[in-house]
Protein backbone atom coordinates (compact mmCIF):
# COMPACT_ATOMS: atom_id res chain seq x y z
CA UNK A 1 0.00 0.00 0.00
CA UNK A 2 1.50 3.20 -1.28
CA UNK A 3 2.62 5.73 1.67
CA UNK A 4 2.39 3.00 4.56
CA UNK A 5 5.41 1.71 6.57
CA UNK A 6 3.03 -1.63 7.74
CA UNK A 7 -0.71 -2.02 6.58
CA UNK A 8 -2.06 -0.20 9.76
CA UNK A 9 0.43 2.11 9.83
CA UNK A 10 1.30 5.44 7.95
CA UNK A 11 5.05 6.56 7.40
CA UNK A 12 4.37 9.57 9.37
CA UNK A 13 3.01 7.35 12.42
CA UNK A 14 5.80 4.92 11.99
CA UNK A 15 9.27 5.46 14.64
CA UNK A 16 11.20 6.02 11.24
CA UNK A 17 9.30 9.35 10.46
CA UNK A 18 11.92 11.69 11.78
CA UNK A 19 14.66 9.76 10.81
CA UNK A 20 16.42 11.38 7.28
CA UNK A 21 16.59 8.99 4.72
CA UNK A 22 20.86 9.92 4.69
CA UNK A 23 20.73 8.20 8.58
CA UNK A 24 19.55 5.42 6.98
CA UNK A 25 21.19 4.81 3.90
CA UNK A 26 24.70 5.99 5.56
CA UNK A 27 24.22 2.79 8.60
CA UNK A 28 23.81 0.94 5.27
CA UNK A 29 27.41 2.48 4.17
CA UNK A 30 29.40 1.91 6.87
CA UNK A 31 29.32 -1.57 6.71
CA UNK A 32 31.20 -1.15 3.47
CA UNK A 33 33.72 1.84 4.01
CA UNK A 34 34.61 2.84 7.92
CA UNK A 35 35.42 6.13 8.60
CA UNK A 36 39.14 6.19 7.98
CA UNK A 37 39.04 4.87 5.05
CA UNK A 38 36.45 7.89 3.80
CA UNK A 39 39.14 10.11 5.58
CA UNK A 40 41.78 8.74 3.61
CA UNK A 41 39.88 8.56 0.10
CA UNK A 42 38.32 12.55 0.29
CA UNK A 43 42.12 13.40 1.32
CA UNK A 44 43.56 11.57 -1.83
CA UNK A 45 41.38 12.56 -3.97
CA UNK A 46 41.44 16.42 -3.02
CA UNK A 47 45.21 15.94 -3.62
CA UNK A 48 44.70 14.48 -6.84
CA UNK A 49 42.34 17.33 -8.06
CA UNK A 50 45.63 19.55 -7.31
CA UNK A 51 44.41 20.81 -3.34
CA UNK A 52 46.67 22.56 -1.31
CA UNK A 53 48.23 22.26 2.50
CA UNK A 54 45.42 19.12 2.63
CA UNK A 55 44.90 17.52 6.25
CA UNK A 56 43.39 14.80 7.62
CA UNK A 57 43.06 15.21 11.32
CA UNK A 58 41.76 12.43 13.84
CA UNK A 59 39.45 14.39 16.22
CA UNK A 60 37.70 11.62 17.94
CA UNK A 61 39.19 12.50 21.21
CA UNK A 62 38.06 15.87 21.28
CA UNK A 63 34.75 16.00 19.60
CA UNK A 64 31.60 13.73 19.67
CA UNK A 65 29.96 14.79 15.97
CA UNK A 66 33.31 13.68 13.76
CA UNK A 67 35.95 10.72 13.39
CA UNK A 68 38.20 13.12 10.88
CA UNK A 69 38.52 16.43 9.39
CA UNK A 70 39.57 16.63 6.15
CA UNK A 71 40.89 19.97 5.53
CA UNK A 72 42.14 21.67 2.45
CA UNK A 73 42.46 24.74 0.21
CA UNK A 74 41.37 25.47 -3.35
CA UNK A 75 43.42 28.30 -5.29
CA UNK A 76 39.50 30.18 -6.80
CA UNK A 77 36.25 29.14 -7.10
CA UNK A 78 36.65 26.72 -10.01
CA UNK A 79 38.95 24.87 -8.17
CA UNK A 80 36.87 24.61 -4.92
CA UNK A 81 33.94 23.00 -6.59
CA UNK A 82 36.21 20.82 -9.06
CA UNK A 83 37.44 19.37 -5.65
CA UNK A 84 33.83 19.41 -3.69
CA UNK A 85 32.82 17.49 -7.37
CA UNK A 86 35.92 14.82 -7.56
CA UNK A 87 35.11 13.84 -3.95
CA UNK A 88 31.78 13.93 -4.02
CA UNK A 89 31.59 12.17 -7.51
CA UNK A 90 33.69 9.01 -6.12
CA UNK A 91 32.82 8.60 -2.74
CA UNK A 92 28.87 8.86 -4.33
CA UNK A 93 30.36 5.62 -6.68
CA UNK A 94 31.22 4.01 -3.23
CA UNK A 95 27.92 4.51 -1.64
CA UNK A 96 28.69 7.55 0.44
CA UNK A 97 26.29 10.84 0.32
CA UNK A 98 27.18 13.58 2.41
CA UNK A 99 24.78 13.80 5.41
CA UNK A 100 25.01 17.70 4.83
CA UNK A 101 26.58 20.42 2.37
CA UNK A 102 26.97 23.90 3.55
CA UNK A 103 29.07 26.48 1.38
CA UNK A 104 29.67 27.65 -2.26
CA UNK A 105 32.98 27.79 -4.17
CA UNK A 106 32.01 32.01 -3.78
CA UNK A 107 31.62 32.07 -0.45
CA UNK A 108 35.33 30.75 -0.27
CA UNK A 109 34.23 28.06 1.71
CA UNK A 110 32.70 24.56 1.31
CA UNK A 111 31.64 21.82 3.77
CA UNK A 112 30.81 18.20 3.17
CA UNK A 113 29.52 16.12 6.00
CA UNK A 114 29.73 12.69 5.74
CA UNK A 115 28.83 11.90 9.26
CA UNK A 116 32.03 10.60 10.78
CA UNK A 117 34.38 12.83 8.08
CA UNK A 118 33.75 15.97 7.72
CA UNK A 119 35.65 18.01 4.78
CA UNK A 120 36.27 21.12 4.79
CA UNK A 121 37.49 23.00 1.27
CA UNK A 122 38.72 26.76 2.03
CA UNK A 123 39.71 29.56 -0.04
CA UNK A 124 42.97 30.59 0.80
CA UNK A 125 41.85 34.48 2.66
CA UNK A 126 39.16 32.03 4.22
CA UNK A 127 41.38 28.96 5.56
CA UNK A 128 43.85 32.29 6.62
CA UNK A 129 40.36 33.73 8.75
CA UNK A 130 39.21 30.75 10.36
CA UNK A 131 42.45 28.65 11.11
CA UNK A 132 40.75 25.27 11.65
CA UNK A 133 43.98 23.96 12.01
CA UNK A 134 45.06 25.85 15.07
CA UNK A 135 41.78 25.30 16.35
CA UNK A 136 42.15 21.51 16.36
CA UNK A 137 45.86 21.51 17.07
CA UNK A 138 45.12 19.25 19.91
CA UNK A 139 43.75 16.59 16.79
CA UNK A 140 46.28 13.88 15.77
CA UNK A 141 47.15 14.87 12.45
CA UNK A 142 47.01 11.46 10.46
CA UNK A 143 47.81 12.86 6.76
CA UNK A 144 49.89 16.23 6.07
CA UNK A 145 50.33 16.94 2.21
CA UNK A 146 51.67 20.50 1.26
């Protein structure tokens, strides 16, 4: 029956109605690829699309909403979404959709939050302002790639 969870039931009544369908498909995911391993591929790949100062950073012992940070820095705006799109476009191929985008390549600042990696792409004047490095300096820095 179209719109119903169970035959008496309706989604909206069922204990999955406030759950976003990312939740779901993402417990699906990480089955497949842990956390590291998303880490690892989002900071290869924004290396490979030519990012700069890139860093993967283990914050698990000082934050409860994030495994890794993935930071790095695109030199314009073409650059920040041709890396946002070659991570995006490969980790989608592996199953993984970001929980959450925030940013645009104009705004000098994208985020992609894959639930336990989050990845942050900066313009350079933005990584400069915010300094999410020295903010998480207490982070074990797993990955360094100038």
């Amino acid at each position: 029956m179209p719109g119903t969870l169970f035959s008496k039931y309706t989604w909206q009544d069922s204990p999955w109605s406030n759950v976003a369908i990312n939740d779901i498909i993402w417990k699906e995911v990480t089955a497949f690829l842990e956390a590291e391993e998303i880490a690892r591929l989002a900071t290869e790949l924004a290396s490979e699309k030519q990012a700069r100062d890139v860093a993967m950073l283990d914050v698990r012992a000082l934050c409860s909403f994030a495994d890794y940070f993935v930071i790095c820095t695109g030199d314009t705006k073409r650059h920040i979404e041709a890396i946002w799109q070659g991570i995006g476009e490969v980790l989608k191929t592996k199953g993984v959709i970001p929980h959450h985008k925030e940013g645009t390549p104009d705004s000098g600042w994208m985020l992609g939050d894959f639930s336990s990696v989050i990845v942050h792409i900066f313009a350079p004047l933005e990584r400069d302002y915010y300094q999410l490095d020295k903010l998480w300096d207490k982070a074990t820095p797993v990955v360094r790639i100038q």
